[in-house]
Protein backbone atom coordinates (compact mmCIF):
# COMPACT_ATOMS: atom_id res chain seq x y z
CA UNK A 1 131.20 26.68 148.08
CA UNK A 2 134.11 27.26 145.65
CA UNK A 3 135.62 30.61 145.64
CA UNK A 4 135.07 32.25 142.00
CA UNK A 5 138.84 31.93 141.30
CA UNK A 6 139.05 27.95 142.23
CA UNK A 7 142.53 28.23 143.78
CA UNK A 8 143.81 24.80 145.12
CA UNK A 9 146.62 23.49 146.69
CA UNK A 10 148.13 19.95 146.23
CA UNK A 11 150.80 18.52 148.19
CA UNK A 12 152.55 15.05 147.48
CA UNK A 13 155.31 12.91 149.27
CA UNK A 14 156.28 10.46 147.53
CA UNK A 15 156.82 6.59 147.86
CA UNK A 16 160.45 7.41 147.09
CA UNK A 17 160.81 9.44 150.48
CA UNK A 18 162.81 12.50 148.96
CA UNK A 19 160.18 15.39 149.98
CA UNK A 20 157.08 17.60 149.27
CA UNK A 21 156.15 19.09 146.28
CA UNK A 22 153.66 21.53 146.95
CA UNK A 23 151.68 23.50 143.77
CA UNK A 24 149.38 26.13 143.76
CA UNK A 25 146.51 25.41 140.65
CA UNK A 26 143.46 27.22 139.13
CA UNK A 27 141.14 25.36 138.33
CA UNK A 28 138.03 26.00 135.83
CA UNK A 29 134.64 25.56 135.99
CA UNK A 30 135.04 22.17 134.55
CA UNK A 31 137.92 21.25 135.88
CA UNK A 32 140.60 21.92 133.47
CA UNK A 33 143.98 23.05 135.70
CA UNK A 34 146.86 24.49 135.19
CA UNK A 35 149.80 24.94 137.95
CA UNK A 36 150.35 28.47 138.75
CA UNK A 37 153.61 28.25 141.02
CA UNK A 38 154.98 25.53 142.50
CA UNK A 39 157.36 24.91 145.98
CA UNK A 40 159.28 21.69 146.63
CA UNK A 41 161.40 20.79 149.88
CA UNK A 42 163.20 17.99 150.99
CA UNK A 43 162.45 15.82 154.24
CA UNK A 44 164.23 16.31 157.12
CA UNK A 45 166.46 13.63 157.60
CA UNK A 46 164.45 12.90 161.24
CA UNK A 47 161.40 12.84 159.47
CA UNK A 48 162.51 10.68 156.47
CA UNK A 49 163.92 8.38 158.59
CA UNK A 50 160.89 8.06 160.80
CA UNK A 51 158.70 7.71 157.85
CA UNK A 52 161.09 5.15 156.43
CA UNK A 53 160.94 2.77 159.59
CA UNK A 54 157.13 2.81 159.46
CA UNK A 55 157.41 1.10 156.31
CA UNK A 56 157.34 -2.33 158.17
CA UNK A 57 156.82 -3.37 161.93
CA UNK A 58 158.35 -2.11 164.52
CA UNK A 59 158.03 -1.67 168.61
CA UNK A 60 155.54 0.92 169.86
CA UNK A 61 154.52 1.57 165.91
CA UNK A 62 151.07 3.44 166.90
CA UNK A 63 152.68 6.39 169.04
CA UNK A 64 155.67 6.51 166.21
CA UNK A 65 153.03 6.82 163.71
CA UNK A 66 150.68 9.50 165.18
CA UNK A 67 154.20 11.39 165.94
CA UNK A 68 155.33 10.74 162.59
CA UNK A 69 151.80 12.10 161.03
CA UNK A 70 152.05 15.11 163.05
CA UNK A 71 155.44 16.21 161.99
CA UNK A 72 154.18 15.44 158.58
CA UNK A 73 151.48 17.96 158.81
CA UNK A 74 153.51 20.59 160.22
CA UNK A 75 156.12 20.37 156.90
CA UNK A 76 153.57 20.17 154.82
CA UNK A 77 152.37 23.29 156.34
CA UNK A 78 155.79 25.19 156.09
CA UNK A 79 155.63 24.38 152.43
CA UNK A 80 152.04 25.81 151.63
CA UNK A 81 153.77 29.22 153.69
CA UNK A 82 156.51 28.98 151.48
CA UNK A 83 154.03 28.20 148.47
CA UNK A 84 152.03 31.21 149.21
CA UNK A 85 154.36 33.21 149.99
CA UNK A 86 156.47 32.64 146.68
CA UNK A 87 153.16 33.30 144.69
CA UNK A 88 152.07 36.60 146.71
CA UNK A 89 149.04 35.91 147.74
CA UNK A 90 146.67 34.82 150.87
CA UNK A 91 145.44 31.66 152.90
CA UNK A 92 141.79 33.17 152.36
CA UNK A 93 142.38 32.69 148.46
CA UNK A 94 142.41 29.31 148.24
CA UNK A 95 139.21 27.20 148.28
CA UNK A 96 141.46 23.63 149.60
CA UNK A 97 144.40 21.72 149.89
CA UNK A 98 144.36 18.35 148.68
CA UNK A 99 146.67 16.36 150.40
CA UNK A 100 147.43 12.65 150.24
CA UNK A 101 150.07 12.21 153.30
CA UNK A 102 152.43 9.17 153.17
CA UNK A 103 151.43 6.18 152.60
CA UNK A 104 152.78 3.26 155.62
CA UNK A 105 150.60 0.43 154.51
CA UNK A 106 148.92 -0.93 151.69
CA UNK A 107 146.94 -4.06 151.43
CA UNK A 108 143.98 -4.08 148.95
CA UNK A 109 143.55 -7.90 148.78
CA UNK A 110 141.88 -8.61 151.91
CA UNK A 111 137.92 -8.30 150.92
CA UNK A 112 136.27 -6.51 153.28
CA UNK A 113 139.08 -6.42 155.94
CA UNK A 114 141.46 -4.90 153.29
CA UNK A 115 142.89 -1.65 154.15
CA UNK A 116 145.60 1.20 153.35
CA UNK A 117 146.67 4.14 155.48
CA UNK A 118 148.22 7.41 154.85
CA UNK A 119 150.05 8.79 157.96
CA UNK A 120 149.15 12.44 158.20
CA UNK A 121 147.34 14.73 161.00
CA UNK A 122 144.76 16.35 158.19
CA UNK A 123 143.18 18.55 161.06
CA UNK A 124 146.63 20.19 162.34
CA UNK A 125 147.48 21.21 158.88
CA UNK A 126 143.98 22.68 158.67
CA UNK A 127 144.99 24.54 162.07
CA UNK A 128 148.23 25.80 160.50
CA UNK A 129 147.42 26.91 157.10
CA UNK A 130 143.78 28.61 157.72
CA UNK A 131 142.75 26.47 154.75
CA UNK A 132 140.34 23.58 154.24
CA UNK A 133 141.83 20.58 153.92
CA UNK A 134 140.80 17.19 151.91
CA UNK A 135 142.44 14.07 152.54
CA UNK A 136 142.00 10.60 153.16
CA UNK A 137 141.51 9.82 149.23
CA UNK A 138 141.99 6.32 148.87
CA UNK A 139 139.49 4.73 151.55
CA UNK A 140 136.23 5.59 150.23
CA UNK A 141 137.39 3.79 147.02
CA UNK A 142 138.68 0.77 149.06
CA UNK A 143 135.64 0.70 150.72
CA UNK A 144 134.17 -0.23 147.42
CA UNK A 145 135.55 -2.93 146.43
CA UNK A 146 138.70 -1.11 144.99
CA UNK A 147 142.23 -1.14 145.37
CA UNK A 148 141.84 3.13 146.47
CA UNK A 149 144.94 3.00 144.15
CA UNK A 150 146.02 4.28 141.42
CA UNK A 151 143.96 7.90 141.97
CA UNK A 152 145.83 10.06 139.06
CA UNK A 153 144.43 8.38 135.70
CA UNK A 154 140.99 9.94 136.52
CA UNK A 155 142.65 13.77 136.28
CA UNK A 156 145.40 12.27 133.81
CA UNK A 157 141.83 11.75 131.56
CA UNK A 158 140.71 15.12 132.10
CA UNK A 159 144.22 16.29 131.54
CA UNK A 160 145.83 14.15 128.38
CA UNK A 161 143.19 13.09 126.53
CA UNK A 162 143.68 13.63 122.26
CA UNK A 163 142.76 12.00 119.66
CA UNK A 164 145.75 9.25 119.68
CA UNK A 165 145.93 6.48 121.64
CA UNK A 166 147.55 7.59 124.25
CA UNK A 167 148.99 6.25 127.59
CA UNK A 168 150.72 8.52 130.83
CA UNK A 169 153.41 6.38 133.00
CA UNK A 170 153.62 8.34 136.32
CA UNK A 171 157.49 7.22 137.17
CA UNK A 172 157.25 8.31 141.08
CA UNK A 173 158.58 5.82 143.69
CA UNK A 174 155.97 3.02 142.78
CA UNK A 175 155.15 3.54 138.64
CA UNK A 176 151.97 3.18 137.37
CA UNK A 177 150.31 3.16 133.85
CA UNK A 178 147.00 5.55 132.79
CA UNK A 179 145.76 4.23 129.01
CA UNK A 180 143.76 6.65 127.10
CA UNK A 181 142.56 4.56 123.79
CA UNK A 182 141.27 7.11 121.81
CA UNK A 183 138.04 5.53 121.33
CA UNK A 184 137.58 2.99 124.54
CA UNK A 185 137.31 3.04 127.96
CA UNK A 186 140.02 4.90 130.23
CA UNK A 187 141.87 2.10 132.56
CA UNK A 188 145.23 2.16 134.28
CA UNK A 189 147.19 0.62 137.39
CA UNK A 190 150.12 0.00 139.14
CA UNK A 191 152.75 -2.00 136.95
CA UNK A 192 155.66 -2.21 140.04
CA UNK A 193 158.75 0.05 141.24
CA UNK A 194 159.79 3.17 139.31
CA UNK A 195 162.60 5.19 141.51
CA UNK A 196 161.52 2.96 144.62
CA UNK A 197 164.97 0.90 144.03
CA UNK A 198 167.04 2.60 142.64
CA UNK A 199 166.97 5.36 144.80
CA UNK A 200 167.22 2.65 148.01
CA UNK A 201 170.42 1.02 146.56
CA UNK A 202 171.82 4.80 146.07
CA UNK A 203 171.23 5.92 149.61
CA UNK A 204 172.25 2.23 151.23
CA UNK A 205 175.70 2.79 149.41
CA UNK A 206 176.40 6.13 148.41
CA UNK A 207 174.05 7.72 151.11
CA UNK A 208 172.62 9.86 147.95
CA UNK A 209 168.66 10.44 147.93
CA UNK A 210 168.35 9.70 144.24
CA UNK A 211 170.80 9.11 140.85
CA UNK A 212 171.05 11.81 138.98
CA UNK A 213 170.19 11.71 135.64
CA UNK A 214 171.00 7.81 136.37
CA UNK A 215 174.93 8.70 136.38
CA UNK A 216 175.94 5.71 138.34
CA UNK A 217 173.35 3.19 136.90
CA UNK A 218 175.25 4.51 133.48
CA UNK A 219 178.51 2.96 135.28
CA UNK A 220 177.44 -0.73 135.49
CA UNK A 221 175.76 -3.20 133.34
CA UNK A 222 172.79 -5.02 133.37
CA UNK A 223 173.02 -8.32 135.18
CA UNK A 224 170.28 -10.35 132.69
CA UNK A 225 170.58 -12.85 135.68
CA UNK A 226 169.31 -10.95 138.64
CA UNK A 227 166.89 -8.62 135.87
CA UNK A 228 165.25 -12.29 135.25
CA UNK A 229 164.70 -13.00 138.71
CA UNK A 230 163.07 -9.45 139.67
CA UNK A 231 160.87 -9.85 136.85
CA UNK A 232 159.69 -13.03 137.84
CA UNK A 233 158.04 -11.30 140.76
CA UNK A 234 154.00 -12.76 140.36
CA UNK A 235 153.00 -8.86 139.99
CA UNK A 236 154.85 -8.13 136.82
CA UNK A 237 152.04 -10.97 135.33
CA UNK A 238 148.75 -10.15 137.54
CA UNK A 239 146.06 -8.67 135.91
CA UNK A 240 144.56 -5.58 136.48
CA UNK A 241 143.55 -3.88 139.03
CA UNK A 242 146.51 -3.86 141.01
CA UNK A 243 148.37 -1.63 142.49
CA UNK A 244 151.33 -1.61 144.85
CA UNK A 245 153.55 -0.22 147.07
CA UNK A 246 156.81 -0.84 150.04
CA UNK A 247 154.66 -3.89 150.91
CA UNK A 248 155.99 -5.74 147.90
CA UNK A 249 159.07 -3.90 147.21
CA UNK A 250 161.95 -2.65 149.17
CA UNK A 251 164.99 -3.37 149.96
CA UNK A 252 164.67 -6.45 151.88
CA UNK A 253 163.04 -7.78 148.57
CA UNK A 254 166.24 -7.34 146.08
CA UNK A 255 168.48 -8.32 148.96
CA UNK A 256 166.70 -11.23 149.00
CA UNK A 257 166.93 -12.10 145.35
CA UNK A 258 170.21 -11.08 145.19
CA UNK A 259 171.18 -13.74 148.13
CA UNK A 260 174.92 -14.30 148.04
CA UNK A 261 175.87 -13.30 144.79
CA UNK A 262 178.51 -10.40 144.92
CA UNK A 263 177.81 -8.40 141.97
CA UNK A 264 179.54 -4.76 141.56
CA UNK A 265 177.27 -2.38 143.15
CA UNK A 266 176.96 -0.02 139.80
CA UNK A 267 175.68 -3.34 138.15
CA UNK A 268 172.65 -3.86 140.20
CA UNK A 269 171.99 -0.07 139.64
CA UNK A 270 171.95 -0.45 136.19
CA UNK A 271 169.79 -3.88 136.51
CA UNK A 272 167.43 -1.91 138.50
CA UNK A 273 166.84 0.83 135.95
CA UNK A 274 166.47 -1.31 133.21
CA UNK A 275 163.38 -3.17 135.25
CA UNK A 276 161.50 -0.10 135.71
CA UNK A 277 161.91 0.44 131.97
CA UNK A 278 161.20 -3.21 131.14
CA UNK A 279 158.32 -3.49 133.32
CA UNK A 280 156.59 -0.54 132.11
CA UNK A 281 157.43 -1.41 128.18
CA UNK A 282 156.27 -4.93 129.07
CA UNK A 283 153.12 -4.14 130.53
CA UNK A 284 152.29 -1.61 127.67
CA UNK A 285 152.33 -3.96 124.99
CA UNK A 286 150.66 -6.41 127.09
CA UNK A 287 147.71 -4.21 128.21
CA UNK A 288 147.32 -1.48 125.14
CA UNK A 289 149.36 -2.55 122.18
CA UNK A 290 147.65 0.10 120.29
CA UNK A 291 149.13 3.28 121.96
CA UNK A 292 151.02 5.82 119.43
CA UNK A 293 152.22 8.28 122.30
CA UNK A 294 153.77 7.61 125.84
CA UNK A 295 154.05 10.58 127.97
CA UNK A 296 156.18 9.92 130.79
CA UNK A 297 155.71 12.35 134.14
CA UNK A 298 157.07 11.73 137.94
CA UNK A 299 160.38 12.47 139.15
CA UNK A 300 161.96 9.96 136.78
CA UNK A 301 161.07 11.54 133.69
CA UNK A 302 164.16 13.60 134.77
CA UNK A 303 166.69 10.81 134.80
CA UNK A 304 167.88 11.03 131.18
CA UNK A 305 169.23 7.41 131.88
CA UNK A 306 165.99 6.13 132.21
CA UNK A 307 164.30 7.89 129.64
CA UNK A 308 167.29 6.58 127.08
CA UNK A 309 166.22 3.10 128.40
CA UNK A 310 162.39 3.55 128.23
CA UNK A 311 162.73 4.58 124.15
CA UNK A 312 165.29 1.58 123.73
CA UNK A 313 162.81 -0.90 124.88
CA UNK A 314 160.06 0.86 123.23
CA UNK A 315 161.62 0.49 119.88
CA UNK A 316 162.75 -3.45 120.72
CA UNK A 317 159.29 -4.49 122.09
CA UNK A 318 156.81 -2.44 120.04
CA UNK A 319 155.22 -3.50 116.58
CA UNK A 320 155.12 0.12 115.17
CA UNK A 321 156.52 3.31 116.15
CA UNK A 322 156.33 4.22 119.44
CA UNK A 323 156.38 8.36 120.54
CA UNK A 324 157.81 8.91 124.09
CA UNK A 325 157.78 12.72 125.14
CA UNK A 326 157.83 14.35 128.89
CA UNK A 327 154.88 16.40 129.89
CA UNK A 328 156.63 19.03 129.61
CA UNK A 329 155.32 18.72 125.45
CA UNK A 330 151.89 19.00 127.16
CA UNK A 331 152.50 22.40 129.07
CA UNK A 332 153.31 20.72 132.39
CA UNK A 333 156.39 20.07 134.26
CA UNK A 334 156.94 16.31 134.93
CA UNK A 335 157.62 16.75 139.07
CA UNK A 336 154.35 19.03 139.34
CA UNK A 337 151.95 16.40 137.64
CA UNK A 338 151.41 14.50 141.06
CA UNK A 339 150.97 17.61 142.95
CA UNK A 340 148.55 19.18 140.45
CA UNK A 341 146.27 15.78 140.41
CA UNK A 342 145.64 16.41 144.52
CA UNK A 343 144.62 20.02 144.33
CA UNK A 344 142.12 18.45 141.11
CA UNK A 345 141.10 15.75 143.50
CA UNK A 346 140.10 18.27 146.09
CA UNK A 347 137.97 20.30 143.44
CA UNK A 348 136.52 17.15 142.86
CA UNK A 349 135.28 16.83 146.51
CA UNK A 350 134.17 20.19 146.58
CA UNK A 351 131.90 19.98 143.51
CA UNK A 352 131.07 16.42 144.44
CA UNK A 353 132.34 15.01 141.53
CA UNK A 354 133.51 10.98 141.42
CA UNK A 355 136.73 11.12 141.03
CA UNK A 356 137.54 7.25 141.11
CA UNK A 357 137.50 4.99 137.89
CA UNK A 358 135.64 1.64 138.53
CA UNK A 359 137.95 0.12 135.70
CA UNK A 360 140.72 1.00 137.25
CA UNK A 361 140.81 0.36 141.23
CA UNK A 362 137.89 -2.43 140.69
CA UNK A 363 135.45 -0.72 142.79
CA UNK A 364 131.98 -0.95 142.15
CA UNK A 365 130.93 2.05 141.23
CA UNK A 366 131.76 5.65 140.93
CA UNK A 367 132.39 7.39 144.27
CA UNK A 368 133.48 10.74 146.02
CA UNK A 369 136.91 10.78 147.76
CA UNK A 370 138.24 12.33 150.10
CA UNK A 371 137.02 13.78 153.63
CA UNK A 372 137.08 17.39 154.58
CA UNK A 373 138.76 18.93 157.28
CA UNK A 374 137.57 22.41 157.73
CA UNK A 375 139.94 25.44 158.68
C-alpha cells in the first residue's frame, strides 16, 4: 500500500554510459511529481567498461552479464545512500524505487520471439537499500505486441500537457520524441541517436565522457557528405512505433560509413551534432507539423551547441514559428526528467495504473509494467 507521503525513488543509466542519476520524488494522489533532491555519480571506469563490452557479443557473455548486473545493483545502491542521505531522511520513507538498469539488448522486431533486456540484479538492490524495488519495465509491454520502448511519453503526458501543441524530445544517449497535440491523441517514439555518438567519438579520441557544451563539435564543420549518408540510415524514414538503441548505432556503425575517408576528427563531431538536431527537426515536421512549443530535456539539453543547432533547424525546416525552451521553463531540471519518470513508473505499479501507451510502443492494449521486488 502506498505510504501517505508517496516518496519514490528513480534511478537511470543511460544509453550514453556516463552514470546514475538518482532522484528522490513525491508524488500525489494522482500522480502529479515533483523531484525533491536529486544525486548523480559517474560509473566506475570497470563498470562502464564492462557494461560497454556487453553491448555486442562476446566470449563467456552470460557470467559477464550476471557480474555486470550485480555490480550494477550495488552502485545503484550507493547512490540511493547517498540520495537519502543528502535529503535527511530514511529507507522506511520511501514507498519504491523504480529502476530501469542498463539496457544490453534490444530487438522489438521479432514477433513473438522479440525481446530486450536490462542487465540489473533488482533483488540485491532490494537487499541493500531496505526498499521495494520495481523493475523490469519494458517486457510486459513487449509482451504485447509493443516495442516496451519509449516508456517516458506516458509521465511526459501527465507531466507537460497545456493547451499548445506541444512536443518533449528526451536528448539522452538514444533521443526520442513525446507529441502532445493539444486536442489528439498522445504518441511518441524513438527518432535515432542523441549523445550516443557524439559522446563515442569524444571518448575514442579525446578519452572525454561527453563534449561540453559541444566545445569541440564547435571546432569542425559539418561534412554534408558523411551527414547524407548517416541520414540515409532506413530508421530516420520508418514509421512509428520504433524505437532503438546500440543495436543500430555505435561506433562500428559511423566507422563503417565513414570507410576510408580521412576527415579531421572535429569535423565528424560537428557532423554528428548536427544529425541529432536534423533528425529530431526532421521527424517533427514529419510526424506533428502542428507543434508551437518544443521542450527539450536529457543530458543534451545542456550542450548549448546543440541547443543553438536544434533552434537553427527549427527556424529552416518549420512553416511557422517554432518555441524551443529547456524544462527547466517547466519547473524541472533537464538531467532529472529521466530519473523522475522511473520513480512515476513505480507509483504506477503500485496503484496499478497502465502506464504504457498502445500508440506509442504498438502494443495492444494498455498494461501494468514493471515487477516488484520486495525489501
Amino acid at each position: 500500500m502506498t505510504k501517505p507521503d508517496s516518496l519514490y525513488i528513480g534511478l537511470m543509466s543511460g544509453t550514453s554510459l556516463d552514470g546514475i542519476d538518482a532522484v528522490l520524488a513525491k508524488i500525489g494522489s494522482e500522480g502529479e511529481a515533483s523531484a525533491i533532491t536529486a544525486h548523480s555519480t559517474p560509473f566506475a571506469p570497470e563498470l562502464r567498461k564492462a557494461l560497454f563490452e556487453l553491448q555486442s557479443p562476446r566470449e563467456n557473455e552470460l557470467h559477464r552479464e550476471k557480474q555486470a548486473g550485480n555490480a550494477l545493483a550495488l552502485a545503484y545502491a550507493a547512490a540511493v545512500k547517498e540520495l537519502l542521505n543528502k535529503a535527511g531522511i530514511q529507507s522506511a520513507e520511501i514507498t519504491a524505487i523504480g529502476a530501469h538498469g542498463q539496457t544490453i539488448r534490444h530487438q522489438p522486431d521479432f514477433g513473438e520471439l522479440a525481446y530486450t533486456h536490462q542487465t540489473l540484479n533488482p533483488a540485491l538492490l532490494a537487499e541493500k537499500t531496505g526498499i521495494d524495488v520495481i523493475a523490469d519495465f519494458r517486457s510486459r509491454d513487449l509482451a504485447a505486441g509493443g516495442h516496451g520502448a519509449p516508456l517516458v511519453p506516458a509521465f511526459h503526458a501527465q507531466q507537460f500537457r497545456s493547451s499548445e501543441n506541444l512536443a518533449i524530445l528526451n536528448l539522452g544517449g538514444i533521443a526520442n520524441l513525446t507529441l502532445l497535440p493539444k486536442n489528439g491523441e498522445v504518441t511518441g517514439f524513438d527518432y535515432g541517436p542523441g549523445n550516443m555518438l557524439m559522446d563515442a567519438w569524444i571518448f575514442e579520441h579525446q578519452g572525454n565522457a561527453f563534449d561540453k557544451n559541444g566545445n569541440w563539435a564547435n571546432q569542425g564543420n559539418v561534412i554534408p557528405a558523411l551527414l547524407e549518408k548517416l541520414l540515409a540510415d532506413p530508421f530516420f524514414s520508418k514509421s512509428p512505433p520504433k524505437s532503438t538503441g546500440r543495436d543500430d548505432f555505435h561506433l562500428g556503425w559511423l566507422q563503417e560509413r565513414l570507410g576510408k575517408e580521412n576527415y579531421p576528427l572535429e569535423d565528424v563531431q560537428a557532423t554528428l551534432l548536427d544529425l541529432t538536431a536534423q533528425s529530431a527537426i526532421e521527424a517533427l515536421t514529419r510526424h506533428a507539423p502542428q507543434t508551437q512549443k518544443l521542450i527539450v530535456c536529457g543530458g543534451g539539453a545542456r550542450n548549448t551547441a546543440l541547443m543553438s543547432s536544434l533552434k537553427l533547424k527549427g527556424e529552416e525546416l518549420f512553416k511557422h514559428p517554432l518555441e524551443i525552451i529547456t524544462s527547466d521553463a517547466a519547473g524541472i531540471d533537464p538531467q532529472l526528467v529521466e530519473g523522475l519518470a522511473f520513480a512515476w513508473l513505480a507509483w504506477a505499479y503500485q496503484q496499478k495504473r497502465p502506464a504504457n501507451l498502445p500508440a506509442v510502443t504498438g502494443a495492444k492494449g494498455p498494461r501494468i509494467l514493471g515487477a516488484c521486488y520486495p525489501a
